[in-house]
Protein backbone atom coordinates (compact mmCIF):
# COMPACT_ATOMS: atom_id res chain seq x y z
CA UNK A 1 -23.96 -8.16 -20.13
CA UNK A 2 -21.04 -8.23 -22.94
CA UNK A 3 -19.17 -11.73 -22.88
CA UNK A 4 -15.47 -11.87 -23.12
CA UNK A 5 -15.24 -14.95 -25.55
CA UNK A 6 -11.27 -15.50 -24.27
CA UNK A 7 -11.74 -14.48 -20.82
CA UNK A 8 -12.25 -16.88 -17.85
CA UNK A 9 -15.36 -18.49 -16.54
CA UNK A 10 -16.86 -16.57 -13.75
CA UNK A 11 -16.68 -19.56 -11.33
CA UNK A 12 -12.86 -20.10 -11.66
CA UNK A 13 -12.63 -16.40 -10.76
CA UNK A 14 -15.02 -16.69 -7.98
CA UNK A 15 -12.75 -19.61 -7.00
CA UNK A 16 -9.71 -17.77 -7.05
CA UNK A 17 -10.57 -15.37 -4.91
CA UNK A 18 -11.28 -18.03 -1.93
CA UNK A 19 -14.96 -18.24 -1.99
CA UNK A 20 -14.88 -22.00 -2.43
CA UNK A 21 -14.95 -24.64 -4.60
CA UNK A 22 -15.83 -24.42 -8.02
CA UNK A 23 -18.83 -25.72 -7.41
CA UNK A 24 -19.51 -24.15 -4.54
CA UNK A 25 -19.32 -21.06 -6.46
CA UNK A 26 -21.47 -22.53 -9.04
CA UNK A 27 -24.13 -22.55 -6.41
CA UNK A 28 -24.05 -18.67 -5.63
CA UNK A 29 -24.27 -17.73 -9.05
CA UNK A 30 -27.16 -20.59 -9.44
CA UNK A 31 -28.98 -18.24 -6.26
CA UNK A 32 -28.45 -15.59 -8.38
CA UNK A 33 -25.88 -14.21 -5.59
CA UNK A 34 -23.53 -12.59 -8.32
CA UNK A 35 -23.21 -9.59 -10.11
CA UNK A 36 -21.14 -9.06 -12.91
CA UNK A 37 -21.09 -4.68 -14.07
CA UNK A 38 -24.08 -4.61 -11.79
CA UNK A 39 -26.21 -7.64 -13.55
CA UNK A 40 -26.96 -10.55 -12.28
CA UNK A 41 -25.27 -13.66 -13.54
CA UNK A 42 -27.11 -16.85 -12.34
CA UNK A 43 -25.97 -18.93 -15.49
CA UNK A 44 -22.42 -20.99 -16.19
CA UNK A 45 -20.15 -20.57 -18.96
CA UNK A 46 -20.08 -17.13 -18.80
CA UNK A 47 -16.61 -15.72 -19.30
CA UNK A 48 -15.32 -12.53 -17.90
CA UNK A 49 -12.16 -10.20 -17.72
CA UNK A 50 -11.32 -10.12 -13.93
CA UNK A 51 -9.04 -7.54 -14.78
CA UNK A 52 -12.03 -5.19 -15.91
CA UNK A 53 -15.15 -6.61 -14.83
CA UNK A 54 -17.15 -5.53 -11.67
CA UNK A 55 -17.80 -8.53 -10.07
CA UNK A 56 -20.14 -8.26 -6.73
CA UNK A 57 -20.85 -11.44 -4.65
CA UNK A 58 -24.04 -10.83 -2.25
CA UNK A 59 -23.41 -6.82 -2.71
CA UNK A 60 -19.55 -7.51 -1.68
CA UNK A 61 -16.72 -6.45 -4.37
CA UNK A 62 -14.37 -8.67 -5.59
CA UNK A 63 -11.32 -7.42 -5.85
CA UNK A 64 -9.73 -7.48 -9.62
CA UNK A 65 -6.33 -9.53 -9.79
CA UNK A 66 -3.34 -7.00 -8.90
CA UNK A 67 0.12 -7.18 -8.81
CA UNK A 68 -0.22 -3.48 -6.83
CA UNK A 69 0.64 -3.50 -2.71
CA UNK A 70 -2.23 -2.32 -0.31
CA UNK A 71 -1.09 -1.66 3.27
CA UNK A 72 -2.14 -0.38 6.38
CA UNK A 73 0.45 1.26 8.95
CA UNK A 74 -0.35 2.42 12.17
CA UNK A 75 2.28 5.29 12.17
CA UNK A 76 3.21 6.14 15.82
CA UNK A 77 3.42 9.60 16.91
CA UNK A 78 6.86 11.55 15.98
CA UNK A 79 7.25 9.69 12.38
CA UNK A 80 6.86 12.21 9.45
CA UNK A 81 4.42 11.69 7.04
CA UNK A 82 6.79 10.94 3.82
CA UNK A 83 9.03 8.16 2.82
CA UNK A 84 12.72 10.53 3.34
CA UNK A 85 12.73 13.65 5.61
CA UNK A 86 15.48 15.61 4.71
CA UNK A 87 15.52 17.27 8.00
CA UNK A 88 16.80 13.42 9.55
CA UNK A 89 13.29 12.96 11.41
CA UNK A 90 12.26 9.77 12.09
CA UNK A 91 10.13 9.21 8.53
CA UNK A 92 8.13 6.01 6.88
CA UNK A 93 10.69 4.36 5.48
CA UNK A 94 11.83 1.91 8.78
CA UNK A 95 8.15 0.44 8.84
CA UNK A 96 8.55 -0.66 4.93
CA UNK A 97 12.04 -1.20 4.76
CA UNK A 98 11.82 -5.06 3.49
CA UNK A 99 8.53 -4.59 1.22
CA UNK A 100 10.08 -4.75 -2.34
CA UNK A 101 7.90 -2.17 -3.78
CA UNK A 102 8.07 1.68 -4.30
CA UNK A 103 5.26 2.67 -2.18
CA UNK A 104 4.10 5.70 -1.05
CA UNK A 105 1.81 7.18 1.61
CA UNK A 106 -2.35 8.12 0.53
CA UNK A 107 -2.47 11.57 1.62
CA UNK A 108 -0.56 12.00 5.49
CA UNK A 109 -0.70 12.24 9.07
CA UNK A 110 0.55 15.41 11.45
CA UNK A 111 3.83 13.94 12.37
CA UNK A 112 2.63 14.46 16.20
CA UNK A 113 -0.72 12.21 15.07
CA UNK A 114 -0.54 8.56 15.07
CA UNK A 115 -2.98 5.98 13.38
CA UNK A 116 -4.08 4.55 9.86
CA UNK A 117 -1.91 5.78 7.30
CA UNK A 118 -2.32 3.52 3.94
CA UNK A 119 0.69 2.58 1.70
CA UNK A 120 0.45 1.64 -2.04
CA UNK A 121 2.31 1.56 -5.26
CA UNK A 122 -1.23 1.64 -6.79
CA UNK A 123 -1.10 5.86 -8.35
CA UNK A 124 -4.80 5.61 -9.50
CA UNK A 125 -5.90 4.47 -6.19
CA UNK A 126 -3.69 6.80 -3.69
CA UNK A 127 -5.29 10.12 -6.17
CA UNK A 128 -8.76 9.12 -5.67
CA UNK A 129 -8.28 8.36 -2.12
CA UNK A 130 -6.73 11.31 -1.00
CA UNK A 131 -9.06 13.55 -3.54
CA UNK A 132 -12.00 15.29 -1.93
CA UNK A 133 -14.15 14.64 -4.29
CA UNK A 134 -14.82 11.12 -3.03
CA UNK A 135 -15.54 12.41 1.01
CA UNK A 136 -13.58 9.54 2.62
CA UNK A 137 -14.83 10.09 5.81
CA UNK A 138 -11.97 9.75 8.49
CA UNK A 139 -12.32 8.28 12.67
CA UNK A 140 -10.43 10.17 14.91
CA UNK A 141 -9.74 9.88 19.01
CA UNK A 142 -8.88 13.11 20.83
CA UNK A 143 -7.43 13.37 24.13
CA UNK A 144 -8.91 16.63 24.75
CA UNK A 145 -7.86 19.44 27.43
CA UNK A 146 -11.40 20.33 29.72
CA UNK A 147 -14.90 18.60 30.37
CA UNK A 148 -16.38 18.60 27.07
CA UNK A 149 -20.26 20.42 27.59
CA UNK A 150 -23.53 18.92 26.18
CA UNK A 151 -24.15 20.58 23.20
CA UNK A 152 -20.90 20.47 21.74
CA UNK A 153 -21.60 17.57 19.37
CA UNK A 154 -24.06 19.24 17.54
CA UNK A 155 -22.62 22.52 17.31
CA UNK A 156 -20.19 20.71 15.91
CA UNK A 157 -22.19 19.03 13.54
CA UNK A 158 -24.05 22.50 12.25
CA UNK A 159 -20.29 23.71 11.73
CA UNK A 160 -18.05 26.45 12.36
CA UNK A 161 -15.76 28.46 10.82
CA UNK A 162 -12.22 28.73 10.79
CA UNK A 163 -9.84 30.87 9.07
CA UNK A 164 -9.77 28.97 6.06
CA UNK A 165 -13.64 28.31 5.77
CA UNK A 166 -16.54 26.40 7.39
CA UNK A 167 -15.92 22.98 8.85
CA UNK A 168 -18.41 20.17 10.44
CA UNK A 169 -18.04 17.17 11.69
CA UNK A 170 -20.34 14.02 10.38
CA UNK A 171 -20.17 12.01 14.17
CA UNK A 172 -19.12 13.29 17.48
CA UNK A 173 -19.41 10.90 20.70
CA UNK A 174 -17.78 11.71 24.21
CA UNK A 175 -15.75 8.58 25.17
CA UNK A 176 -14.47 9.78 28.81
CA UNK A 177 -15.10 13.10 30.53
CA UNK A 178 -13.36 14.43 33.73
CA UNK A 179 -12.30 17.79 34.84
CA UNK A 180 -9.08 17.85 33.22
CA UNK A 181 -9.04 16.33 30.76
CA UNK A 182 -11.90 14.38 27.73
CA UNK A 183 -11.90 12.15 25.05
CA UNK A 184 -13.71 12.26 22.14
CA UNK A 185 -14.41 10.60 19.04
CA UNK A 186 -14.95 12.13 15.65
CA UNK A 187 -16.10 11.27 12.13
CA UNK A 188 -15.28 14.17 8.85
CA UNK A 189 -14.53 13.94 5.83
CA UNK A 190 -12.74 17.16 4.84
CA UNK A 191 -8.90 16.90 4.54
CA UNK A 192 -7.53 19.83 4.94
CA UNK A 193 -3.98 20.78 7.33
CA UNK A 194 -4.29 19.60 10.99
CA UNK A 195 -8.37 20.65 10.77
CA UNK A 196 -9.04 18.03 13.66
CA UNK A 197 -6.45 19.89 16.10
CA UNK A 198 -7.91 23.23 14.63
CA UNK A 199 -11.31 22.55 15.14
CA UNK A 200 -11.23 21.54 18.43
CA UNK A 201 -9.23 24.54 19.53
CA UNK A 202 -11.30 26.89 18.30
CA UNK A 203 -14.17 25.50 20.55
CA UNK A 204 -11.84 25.93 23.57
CA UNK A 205 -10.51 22.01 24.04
CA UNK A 206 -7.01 21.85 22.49
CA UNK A 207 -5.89 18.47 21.51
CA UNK A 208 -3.33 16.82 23.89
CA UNK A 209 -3.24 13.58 22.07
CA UNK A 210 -5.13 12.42 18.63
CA UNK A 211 -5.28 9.28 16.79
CA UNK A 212 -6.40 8.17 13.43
CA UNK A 213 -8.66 4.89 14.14
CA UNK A 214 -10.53 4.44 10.62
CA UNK A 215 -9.79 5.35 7.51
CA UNK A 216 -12.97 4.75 4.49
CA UNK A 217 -14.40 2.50 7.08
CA UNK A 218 -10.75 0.39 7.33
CA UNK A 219 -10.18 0.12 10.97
CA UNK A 220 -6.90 0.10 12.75
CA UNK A 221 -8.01 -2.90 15.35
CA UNK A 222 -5.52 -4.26 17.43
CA UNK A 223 -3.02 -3.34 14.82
CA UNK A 224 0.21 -2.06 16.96
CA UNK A 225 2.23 1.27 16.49
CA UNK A 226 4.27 0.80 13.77
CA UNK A 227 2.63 -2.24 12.29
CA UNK A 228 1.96 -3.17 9.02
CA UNK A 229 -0.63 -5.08 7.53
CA UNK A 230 -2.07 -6.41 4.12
CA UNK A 231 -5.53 -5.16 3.52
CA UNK A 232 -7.81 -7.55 3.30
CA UNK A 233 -9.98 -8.73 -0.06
CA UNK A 234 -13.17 -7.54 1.32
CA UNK A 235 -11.47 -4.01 3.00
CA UNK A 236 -9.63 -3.59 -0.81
CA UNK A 237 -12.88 -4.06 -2.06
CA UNK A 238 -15.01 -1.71 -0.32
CA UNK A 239 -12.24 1.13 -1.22
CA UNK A 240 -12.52 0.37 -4.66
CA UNK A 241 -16.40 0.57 -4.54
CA UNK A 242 -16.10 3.45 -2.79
CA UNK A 243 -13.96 5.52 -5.36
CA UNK A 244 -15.58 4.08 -8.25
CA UNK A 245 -12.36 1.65 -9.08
């Protein structure tokens, strides 16, 4: 790999991000646990640009120093999907109020959907997310009107068409069935306008409810309506990977 004579050893970086002591860090590079622009590094002194370098610990990005904001909000049903409605509806700006940054939303949510929405200030990041190019695939729970029949998962699956072209689905489980009423989760990666609600409707179970759960395999977890969270190192990571950042 190409050295970066004024950079910083790899094992201060490794330390900086939290993965221990200096020589702890020493160690995983010693067990040849560290990648550096996809080679391994397994000897000290070697200097790096954290800023520019690839740096993998046990197949696990490290995330490049950043003064950019990464956020996860779990937007709750009736908020509109921008940072100032000019209607007056309810919009994103309450939930980041006190963040200091200019941030914006990585592609939206119906305003009657709730779930993972991300935030950054990061424009390089929130145009490869939200491009299609990259397939983020995208977790979804439907309430769903009806008993949902056997068979509909993989019909699902093979695709069908709506007006504006064929659609699949990459993962379809029943969570709850009853007479009534169903819910069902789904896995896609196409992004085009309310294809979720669409899709189910044209197999004859209209959405009555539908939430956003995962996002590029970020999860919402216990995360409430209208919270706000920091993504992780490891979650910022993954994204990064996963868009070739």
């Amino acid at each position: 790999m190409s050295e970066h004579p004024e950079g910083i050893r790899l094992q201060k970086v490794l330390a900086q991000a939290g993965l221990g002591s200096r020589r702890a860090c020493e160690e995983l590079m010693g067990a040849g646990r560290v990648t550096v622009n996809g080679e391994v590094v397994d000897r000290m002194g070697v200097r790096v640009d954290p800023a520019t370098d690839v740096i993998h610990v046990d197949g696990r990005r490290i995330p490049p120093p950043s003064e950019h904001a990464y956020l996860v909000l779990n937007k709750p049903r009736g908020v509109v999907s921008t940072m100032h409605d000019e209607q007056g509806r309810r919009d994103l700006r309450e939930y980041v109020a006190d963040r200091p940054e200019r941030l914006f939303h990585v592609g939206r949510l119906d305003t009657d959907t709730s779930g993972l929405l991300l935030l950054t200030n990061d424009g390089d990041f929130a145009n490869r997310m939200a491009h299609p190019s990259y397939e983020i695939t995208k977790t979804y729970v439907a309430q769903v009107r009806g008993r949902v029949p056997r068979g509909l998962g993989r019909r699902l699956r093979e695709g069908i068409e709506l007006d504006d072209g064929p659609v699949s689905v990459d993962r379809f489980v029943v969570k709850q069935e009853a007479e009534a009423r169903s819910i069902v989760e789904l896995d896609l990666h196409v992004g085009r306008n309310r294809i979720v609600r669409r899709m189910l409707e044209e197999v004859g179970h209209p959405v009555e409810e539908l939430t956003r759960t995962a996002f590029g395999g970020i999860h919402l977890g216990g995360l409430r309506p209208g919270g706000l969270r920091d993504l992780t190192a490891d979650e910022l990571g993954r994204l990064l990977d996963s868009v070739g950042l």
